[in-house]
N, C-alpha and C. Protein backbone atom coordinates (compact mmCIF):
# COMPACT_ATOMS: atom_id res chain seq x y z
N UNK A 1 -28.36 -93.32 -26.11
CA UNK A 1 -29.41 -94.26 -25.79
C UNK A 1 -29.85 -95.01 -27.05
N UNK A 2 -30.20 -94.29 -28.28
CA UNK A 2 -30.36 -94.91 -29.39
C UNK A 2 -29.31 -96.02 -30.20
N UNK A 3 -28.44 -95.45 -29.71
CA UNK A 3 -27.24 -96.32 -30.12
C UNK A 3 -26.75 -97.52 -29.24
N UNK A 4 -27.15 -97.26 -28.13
CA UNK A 4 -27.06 -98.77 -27.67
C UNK A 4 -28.25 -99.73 -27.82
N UNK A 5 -29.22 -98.70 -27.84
CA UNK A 5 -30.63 -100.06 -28.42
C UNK A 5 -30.46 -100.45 -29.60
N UNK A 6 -29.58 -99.65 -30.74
CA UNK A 6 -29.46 -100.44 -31.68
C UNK A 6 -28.27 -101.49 -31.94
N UNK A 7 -27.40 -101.32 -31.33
CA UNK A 7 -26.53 -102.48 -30.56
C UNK A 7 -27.13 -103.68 -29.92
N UNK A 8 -27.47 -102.95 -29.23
CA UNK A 8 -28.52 -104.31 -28.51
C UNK A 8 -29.30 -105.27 -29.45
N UNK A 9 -30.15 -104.65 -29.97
CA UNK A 9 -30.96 -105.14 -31.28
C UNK A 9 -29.86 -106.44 -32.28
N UNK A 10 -29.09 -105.09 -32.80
CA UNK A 10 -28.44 -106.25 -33.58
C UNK A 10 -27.69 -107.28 -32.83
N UNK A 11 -27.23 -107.32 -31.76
CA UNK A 11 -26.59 -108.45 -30.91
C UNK A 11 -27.28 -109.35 -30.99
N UNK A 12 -28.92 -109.30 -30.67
CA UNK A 12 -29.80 -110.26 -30.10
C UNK A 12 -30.25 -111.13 -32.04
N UNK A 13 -30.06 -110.01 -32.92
CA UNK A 13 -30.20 -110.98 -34.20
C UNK A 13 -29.23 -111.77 -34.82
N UNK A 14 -27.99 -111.41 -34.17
CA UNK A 14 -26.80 -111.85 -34.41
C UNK A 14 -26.94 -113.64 -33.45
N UNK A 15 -27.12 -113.51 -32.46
CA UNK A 15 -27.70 -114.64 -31.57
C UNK A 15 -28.51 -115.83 -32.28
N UNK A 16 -29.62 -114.71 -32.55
CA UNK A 16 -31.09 -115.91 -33.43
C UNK A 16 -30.64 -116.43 -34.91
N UNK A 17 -29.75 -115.80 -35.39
CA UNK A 17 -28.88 -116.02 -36.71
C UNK A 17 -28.38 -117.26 -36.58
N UNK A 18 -27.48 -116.60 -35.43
CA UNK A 18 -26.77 -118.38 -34.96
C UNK A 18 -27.56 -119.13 -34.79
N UNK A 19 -28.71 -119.22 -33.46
CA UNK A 19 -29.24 -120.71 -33.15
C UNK A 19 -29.71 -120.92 -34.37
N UNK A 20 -30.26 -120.49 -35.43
CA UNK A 20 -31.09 -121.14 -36.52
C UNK A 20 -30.34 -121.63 -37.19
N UNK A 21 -29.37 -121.10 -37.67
CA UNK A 21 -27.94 -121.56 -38.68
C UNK A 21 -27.53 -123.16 -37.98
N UNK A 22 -27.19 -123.51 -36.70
CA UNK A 22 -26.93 -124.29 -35.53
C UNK A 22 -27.86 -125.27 -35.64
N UNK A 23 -29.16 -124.88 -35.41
CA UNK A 23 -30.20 -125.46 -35.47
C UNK A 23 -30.83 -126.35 -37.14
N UNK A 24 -30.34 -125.40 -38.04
CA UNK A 24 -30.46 -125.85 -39.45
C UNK A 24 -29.76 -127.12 -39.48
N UNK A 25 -28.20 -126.77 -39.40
CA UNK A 25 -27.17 -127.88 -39.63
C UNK A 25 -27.47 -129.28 -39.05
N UNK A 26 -28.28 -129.75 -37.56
CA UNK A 26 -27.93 -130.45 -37.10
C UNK A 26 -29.43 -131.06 -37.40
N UNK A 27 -30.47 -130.59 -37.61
CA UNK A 27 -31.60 -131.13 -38.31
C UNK A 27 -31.55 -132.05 -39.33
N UNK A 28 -30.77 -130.95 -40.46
CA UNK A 28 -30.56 -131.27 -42.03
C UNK A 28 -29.34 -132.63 -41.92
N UNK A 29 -28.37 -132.20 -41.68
CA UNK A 29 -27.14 -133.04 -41.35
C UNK A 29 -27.25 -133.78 -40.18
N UNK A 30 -27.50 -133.63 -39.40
CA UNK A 30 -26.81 -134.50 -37.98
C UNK A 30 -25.84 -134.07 -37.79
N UNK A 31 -25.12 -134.60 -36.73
CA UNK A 31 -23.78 -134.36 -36.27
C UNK A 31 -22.61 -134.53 -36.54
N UNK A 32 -22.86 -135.02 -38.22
CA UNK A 32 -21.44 -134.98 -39.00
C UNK A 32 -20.62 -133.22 -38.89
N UNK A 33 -21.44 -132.53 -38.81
CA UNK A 33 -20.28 -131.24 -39.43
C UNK A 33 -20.07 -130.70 -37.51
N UNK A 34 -20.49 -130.95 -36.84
CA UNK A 34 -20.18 -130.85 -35.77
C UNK A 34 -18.91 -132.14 -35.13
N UNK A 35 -18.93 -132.74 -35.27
CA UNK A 35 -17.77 -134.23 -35.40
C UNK A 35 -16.84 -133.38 -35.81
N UNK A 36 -16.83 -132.97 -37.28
CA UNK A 36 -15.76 -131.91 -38.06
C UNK A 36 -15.14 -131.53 -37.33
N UNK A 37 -16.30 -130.69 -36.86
CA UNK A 37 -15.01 -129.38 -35.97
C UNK A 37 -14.27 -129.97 -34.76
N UNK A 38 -15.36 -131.19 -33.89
CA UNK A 38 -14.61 -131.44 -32.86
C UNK A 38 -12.73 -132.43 -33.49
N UNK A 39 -13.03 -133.08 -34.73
CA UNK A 39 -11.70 -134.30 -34.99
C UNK A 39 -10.71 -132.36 -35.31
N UNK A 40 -10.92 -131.84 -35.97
CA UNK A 40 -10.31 -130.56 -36.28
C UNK A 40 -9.52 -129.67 -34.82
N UNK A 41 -10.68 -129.88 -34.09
CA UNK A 41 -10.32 -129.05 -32.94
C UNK A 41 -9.12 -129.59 -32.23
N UNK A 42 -9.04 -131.02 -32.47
CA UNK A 42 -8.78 -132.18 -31.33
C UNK A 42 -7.11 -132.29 -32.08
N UNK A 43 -7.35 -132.12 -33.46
CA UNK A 43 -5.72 -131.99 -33.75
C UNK A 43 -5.05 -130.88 -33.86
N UNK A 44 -5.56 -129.55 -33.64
CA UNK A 44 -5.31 -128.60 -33.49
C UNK A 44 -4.62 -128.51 -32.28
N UNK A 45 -5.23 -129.01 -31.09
CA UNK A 45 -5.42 -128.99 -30.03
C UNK A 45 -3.60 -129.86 -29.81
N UNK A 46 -3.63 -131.29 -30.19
CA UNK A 46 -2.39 -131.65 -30.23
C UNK A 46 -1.26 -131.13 -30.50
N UNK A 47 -1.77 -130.53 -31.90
CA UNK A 47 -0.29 -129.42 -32.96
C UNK A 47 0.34 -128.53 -31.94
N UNK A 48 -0.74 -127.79 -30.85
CA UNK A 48 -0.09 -126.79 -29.86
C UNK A 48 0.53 -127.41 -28.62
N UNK A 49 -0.16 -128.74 -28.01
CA UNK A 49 0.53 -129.35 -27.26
C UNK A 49 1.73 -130.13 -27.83
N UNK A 50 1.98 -129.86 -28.98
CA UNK A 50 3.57 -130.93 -29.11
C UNK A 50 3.96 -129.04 -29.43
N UNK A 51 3.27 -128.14 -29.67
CA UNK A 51 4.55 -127.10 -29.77
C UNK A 51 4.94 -126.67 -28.59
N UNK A 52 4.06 -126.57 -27.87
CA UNK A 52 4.18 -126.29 -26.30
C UNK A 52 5.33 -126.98 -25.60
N UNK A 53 5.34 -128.12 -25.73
CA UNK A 53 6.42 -129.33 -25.09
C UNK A 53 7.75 -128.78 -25.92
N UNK A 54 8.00 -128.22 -27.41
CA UNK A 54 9.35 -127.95 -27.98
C UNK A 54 9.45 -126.54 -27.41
N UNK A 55 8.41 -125.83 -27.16
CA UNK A 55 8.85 -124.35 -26.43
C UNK A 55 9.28 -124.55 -24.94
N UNK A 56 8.82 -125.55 -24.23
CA UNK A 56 9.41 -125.76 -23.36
C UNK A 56 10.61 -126.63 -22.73
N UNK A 57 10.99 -127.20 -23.66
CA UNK A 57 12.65 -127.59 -23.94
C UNK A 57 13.68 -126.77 -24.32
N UNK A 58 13.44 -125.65 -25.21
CA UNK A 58 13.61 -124.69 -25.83
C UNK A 58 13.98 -124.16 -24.89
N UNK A 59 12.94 -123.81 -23.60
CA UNK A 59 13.09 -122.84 -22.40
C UNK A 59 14.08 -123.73 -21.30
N UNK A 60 13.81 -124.57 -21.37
CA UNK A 60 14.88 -125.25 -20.32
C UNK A 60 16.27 -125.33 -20.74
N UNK A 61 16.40 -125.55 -22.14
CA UNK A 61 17.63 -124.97 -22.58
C UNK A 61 18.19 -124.14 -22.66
N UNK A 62 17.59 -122.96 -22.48
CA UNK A 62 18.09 -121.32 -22.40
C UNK A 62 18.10 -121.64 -21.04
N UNK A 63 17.23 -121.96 -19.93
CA UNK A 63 17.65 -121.80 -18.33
C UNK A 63 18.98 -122.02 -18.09
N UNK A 64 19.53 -123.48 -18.61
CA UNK A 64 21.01 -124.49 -18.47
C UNK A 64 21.92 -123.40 -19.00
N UNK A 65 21.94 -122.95 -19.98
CA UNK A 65 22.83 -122.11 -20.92
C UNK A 65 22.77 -120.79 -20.19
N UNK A 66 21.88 -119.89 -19.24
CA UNK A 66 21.52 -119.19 -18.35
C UNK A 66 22.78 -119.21 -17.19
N UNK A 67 22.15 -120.39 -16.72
CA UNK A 67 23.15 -120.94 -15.78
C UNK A 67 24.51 -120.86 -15.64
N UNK A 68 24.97 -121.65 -16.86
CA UNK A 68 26.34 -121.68 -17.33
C UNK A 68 27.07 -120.10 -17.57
N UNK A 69 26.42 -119.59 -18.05
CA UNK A 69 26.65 -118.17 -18.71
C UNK A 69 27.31 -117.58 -17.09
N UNK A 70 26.09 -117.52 -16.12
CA UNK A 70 26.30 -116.96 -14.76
C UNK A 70 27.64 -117.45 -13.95
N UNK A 71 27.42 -118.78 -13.69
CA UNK A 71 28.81 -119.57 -13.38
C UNK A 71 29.96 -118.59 -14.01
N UNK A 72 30.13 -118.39 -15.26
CA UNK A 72 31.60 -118.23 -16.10
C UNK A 72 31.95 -116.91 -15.58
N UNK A 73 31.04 -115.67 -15.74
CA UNK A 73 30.90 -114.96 -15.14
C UNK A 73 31.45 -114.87 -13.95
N UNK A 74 30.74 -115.14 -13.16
CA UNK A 74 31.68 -115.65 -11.15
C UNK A 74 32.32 -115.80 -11.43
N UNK A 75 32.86 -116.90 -12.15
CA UNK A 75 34.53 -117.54 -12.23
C UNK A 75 35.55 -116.21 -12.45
N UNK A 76 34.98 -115.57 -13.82
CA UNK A 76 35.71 -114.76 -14.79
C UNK A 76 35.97 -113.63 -13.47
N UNK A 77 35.11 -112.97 -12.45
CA UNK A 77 35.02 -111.63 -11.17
C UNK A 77 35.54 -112.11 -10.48
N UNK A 78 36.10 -113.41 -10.52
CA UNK A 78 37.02 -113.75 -9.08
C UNK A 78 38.20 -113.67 -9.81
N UNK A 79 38.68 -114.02 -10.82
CA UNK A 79 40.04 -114.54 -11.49
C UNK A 79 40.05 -112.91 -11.89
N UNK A 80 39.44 -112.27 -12.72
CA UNK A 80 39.75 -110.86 -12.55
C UNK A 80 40.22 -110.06 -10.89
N UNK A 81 39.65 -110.42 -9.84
CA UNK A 81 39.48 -109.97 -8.56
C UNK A 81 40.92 -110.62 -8.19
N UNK A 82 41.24 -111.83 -8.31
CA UNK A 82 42.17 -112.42 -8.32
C UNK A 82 44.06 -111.81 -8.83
N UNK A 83 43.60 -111.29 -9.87
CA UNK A 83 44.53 -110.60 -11.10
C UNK A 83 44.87 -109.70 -10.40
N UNK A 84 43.63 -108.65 -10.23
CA UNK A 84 43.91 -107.01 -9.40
C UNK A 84 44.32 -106.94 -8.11
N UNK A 85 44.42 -107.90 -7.43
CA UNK A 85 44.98 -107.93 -6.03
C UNK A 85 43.91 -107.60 -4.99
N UNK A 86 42.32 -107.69 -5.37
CA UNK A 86 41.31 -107.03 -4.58
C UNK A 86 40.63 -108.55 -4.51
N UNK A 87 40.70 -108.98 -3.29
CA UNK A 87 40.06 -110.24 -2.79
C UNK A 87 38.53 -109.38 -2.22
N UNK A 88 37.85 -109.90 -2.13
CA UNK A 88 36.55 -109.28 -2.43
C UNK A 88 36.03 -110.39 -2.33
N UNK A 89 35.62 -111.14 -0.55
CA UNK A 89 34.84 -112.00 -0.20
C UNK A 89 33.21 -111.98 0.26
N UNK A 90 32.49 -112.74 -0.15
CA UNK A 90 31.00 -112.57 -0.28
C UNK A 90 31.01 -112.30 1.30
């Protein structure tokens, strides 16, 4: 019990820390250092959407190459099936 009221406690100063810190910045400054984070966020935000788009070319290229792989395969169990004299229709 003591230990979560003192959890609790410090959560709630951890909170008032922030709004004042929050509250300081945008008094003192304005909304320049908040701008910051959003132009920051916003190319961040891009950097993962253009990596996203090469991971997913990436992945469509392993699907095709997937594909192909499977095809050769079939080919290769029939022409083997073929070889052994065991016709072996789906």
């Amino acid at each position: 019990m003591r230990k979560s009221v003192k959890r609790l406690l410090y959560f709630f100063l951890t909170i008032i820390v922030i709004f004042v810190t929050l509250f300081g910045v945008s008094v003192f400054y304005g909304g320049v250092y908040f701008r910051w984070i959003g132009d920051n966020a916003e190319e961040a935000g891009e950097f993962l959407k253009e990596k996203s788009y090469n991971l997913a070319k990436q992945a469509d290229r392993l699907k095709g190459i997937r594909k192909v792989a499977e095809d050769t395969v079939s080919k290769a169990g029939k022409a083997i099936d073929f070889v052994n004299g065991t016709n072996n229709k789906d």
